[in-house]
Protein backbone atom coordinates (compact mmCIF):
# COMPACT_ATOMS: atom_id res chain seq x y z
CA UNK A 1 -23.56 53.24 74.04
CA UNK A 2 -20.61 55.27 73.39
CA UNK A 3 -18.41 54.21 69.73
CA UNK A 4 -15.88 51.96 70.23
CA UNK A 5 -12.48 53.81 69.80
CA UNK A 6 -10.07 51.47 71.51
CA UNK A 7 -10.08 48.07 72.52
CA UNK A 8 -10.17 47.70 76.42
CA UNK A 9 -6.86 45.95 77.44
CA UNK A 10 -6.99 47.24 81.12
CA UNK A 11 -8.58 44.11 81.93
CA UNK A 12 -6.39 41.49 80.18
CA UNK A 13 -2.82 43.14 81.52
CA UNK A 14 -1.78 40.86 84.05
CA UNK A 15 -2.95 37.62 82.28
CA UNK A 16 -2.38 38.84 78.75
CA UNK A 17 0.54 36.47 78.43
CA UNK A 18 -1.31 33.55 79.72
CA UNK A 19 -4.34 34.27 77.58
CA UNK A 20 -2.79 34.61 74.51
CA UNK A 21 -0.44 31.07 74.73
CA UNK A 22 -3.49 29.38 75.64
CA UNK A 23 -5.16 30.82 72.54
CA UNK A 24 -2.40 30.02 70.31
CA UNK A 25 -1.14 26.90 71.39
CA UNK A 26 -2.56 24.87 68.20
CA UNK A 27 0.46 26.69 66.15
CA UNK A 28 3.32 25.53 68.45
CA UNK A 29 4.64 28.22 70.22
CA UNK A 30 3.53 30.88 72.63
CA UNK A 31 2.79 34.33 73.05
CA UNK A 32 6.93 35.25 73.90
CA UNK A 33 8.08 33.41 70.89
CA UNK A 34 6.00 35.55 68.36
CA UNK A 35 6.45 39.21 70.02
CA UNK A 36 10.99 37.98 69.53
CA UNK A 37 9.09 36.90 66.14
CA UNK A 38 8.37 40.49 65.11
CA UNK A 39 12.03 41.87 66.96
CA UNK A 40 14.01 39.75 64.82
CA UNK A 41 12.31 40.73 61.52
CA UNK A 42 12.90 44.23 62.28
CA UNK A 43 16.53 43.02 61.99
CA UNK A 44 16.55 42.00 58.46
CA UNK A 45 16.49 45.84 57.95
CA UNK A 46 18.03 47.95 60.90
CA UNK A 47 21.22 47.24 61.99
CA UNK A 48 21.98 47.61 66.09
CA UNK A 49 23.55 51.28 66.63
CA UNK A 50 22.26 53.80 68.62
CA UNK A 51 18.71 55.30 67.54
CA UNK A 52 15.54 56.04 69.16
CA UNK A 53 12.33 54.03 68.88
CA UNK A 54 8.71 54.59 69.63
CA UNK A 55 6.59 51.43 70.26
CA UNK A 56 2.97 52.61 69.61
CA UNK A 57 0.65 50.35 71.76
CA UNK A 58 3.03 48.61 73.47
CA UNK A 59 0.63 46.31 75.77
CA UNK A 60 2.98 44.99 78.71
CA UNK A 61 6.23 45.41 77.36
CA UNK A 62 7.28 42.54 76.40
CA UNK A 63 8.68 43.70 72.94
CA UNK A 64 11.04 45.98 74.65
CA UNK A 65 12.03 43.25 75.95
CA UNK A 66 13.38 41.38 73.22
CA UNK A 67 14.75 45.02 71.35
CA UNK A 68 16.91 45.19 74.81
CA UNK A 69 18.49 41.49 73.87
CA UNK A 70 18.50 42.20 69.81
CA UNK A 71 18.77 45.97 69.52
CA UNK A 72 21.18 46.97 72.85
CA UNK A 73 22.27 50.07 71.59
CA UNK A 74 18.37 50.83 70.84
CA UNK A 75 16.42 53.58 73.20
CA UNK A 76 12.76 53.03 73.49
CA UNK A 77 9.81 54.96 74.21
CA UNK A 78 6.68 52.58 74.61
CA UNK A 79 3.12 54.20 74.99
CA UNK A 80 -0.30 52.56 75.17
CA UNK A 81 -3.77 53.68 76.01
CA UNK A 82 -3.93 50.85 78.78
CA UNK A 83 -2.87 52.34 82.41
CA UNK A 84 -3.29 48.53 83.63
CA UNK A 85 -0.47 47.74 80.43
CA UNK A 86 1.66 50.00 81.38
CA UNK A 87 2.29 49.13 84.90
CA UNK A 88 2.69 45.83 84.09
CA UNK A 89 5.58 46.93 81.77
CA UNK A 90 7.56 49.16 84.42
CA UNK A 91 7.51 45.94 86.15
CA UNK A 92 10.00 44.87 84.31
CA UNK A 93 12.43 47.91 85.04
CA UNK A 94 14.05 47.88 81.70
CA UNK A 95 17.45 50.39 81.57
CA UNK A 96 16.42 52.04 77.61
CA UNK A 97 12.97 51.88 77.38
CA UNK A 98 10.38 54.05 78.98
CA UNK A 99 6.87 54.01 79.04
CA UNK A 100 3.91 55.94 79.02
CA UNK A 101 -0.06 56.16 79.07
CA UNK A 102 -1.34 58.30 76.02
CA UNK A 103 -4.68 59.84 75.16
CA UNK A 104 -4.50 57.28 72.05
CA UNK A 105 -4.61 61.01 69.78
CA UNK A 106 -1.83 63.26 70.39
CA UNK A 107 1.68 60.79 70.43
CA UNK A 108 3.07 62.83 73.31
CA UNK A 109 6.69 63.57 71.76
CA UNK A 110 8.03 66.50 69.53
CA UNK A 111 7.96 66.44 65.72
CA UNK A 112 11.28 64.53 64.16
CA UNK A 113 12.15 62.88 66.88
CA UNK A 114 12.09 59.58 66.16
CA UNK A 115 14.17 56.63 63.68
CA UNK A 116 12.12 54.05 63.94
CA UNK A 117 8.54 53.43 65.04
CA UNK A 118 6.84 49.68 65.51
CA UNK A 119 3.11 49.28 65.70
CA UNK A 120 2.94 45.57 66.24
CA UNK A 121 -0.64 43.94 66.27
CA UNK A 122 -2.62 46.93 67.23
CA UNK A 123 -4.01 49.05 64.04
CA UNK A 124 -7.04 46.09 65.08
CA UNK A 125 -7.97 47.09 68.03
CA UNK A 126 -8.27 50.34 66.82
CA UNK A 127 -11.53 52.20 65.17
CA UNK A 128 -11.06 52.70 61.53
CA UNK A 129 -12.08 55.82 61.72
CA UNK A 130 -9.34 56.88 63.78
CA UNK A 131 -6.63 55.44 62.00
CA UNK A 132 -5.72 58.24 59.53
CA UNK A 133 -4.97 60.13 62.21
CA UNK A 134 -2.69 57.43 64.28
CA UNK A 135 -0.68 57.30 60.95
CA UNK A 136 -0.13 60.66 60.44
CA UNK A 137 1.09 61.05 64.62
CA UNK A 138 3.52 58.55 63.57
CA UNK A 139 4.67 60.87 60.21
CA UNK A 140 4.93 64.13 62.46
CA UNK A 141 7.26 62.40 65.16
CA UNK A 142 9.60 60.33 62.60
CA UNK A 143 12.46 61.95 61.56
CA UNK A 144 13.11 62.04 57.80
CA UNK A 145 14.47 59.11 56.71
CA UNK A 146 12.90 57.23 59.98
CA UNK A 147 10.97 54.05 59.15
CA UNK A 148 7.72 52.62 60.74
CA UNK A 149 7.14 49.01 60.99
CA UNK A 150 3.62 47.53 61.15
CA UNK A 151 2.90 44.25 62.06
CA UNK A 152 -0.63 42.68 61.16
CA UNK A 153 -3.06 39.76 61.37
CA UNK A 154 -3.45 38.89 57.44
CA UNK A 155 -7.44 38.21 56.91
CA UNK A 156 -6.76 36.14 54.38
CA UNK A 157 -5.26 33.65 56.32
CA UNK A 158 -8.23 31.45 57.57
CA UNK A 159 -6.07 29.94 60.68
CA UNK A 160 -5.55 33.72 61.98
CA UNK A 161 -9.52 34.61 60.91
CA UNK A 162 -10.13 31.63 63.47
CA UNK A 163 -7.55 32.74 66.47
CA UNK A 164 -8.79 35.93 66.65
CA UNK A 165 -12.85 34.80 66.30
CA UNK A 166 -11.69 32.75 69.49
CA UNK A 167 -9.57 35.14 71.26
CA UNK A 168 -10.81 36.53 74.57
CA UNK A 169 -9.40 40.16 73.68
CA UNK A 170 -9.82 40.06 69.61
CA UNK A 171 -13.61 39.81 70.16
CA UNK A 172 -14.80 43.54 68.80
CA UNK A 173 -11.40 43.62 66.67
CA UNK A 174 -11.35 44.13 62.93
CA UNK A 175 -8.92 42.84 60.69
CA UNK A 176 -7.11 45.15 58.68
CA UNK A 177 -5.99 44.27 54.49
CA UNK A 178 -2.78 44.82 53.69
CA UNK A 179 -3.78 46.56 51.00
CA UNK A 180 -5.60 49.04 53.66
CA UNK A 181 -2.51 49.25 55.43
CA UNK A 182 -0.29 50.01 52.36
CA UNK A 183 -3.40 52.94 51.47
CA UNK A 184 -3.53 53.88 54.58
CA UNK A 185 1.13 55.05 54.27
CA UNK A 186 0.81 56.76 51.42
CA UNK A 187 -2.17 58.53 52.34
CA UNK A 188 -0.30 59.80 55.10
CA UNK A 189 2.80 60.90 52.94
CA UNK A 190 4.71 57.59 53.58
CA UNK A 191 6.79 56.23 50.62
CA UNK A 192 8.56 53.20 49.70
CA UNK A 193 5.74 51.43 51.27
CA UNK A 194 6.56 47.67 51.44
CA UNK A 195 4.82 44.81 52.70
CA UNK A 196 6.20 41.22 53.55
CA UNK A 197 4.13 38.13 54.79
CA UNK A 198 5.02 36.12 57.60
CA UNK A 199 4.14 32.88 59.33
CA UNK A 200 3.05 30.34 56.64
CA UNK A 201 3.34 27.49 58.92
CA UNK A 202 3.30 26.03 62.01
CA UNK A 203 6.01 26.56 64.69
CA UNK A 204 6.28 22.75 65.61
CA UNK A 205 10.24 21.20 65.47
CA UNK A 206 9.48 18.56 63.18
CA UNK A 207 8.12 21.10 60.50
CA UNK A 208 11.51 23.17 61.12
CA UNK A 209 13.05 22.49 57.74
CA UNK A 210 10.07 24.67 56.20
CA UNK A 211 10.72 27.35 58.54
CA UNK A 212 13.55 28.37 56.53
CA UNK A 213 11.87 28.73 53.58
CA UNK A 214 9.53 31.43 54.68
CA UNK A 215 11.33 34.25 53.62
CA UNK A 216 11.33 33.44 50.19
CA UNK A 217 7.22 33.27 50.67
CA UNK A 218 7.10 36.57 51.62
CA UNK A 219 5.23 37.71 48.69
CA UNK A 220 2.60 34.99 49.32
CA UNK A 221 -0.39 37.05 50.70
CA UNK A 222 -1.43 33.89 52.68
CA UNK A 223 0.61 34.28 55.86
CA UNK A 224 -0.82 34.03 58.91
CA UNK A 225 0.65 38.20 59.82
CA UNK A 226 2.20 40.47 57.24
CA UNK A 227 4.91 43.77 58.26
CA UNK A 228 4.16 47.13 56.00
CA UNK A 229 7.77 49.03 56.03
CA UNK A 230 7.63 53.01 54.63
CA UNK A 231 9.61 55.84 55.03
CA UNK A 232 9.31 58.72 55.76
């Protein structure tokens, strides 16, 4: 049997959506709600003007969706390993965002090309040992200055250790620390590495008044996800 390097989302494309609500109905939203989640913390630090983003594993591209309502003056290029992914994506004909199938290696743009880049939910479904060398793709095509946003499911949280155990696609996935994730920036040659946790409760309206008061957790490392920012 060959070593897992990838998870295998060519199967899930079409009902990834689907899937994933189902999954994650006990926290009170679905699978839309938390990919606009992850767009609108990436606007407590960007502002919208014009700048060019790479999504690295962009699944079916529904994030792009939600930078095209937030971030309109935002270009994107979205690339995933899935071919099934990203044909769902094109689907949805978006004007500034593009996408592409990639080796999972080799991020197929030039060096410094980039301000931002978002990995959102995916270092997991990729082999540890490969991840030095995702990070350091992600160095050679940010600009200087340009900042990388990685979204994660926090192990320490026993809700999201049980959503993933009971997730169709999160079966052979491994959950990353953020103190891996913060390693794993520098090591690369990131700095200002920064990490803020996210989701501490349940999405439900009557528990709304908490829901403000989440930002001021963000130091908590008992969120359900957590966001490493660095620059470059």
């Amino acid at each position: 049997m060959s070593q897992r390097r990838f998870d295998d989302f060519n199967r899930h494309a079409s009902d990834y959506r689907d899937v994933h609500t189902k999954n994650i109905r006990i926290s009170g939203a679905d699978s839309f709600y938390f990919a606009e989640f992850k767009v609108k913390e990436i606007m407590r630090f960007e502002e919208n003007r014009k700048s060019y983003c790479l999504d690295l594993g962009c699944g079916d591209g529904t994030t792009e969706v939600f930078i095209d309502k937030h971030f309109p003056a935002v270009t994107v290029e979205a690339v995933d390993v899935s071919q099934a992914s990203i044909l769902e994506a094109e689907k949805k004909k978006l004007k500034r965002a593009s996408f592409t199938v990639y080796d999972g290696e080799t991020i197929p743009f030039e060096d410094n090309c980039f301000d931002m880049v978002l990995i959102a939910s995916v270092m997991h479904h990729i082999a540890f040992n490969l991840h030095e060398s995702v990070i350091k793709e992600t160095l050679r095509v940010l600009k200087p200055g340009g900042r990388i946003y990685i979204f994660e499911h926090n192990p320490l949280n026993p809700f999201t250790r049980y959503l993933v155990k009971t997730c169709a696609f999160d079966r052979d996935a491994r959950l990353l620390s953020h103190g891996y994730c913060k390693r794993l920036l520098t090591g690369a040659g990131y700095r200002e590495v920064n990490t803020h946790f996210l989701l501490f409760f349940p999405r439900m309206k009557w528990i709304a008044p908490l829901l403000r008061r989440e930002q001021s957790l963000g130091w908590l490392p008992l969120g359900a996800q957590y966001l490493c920012r660095a620059i470059k």
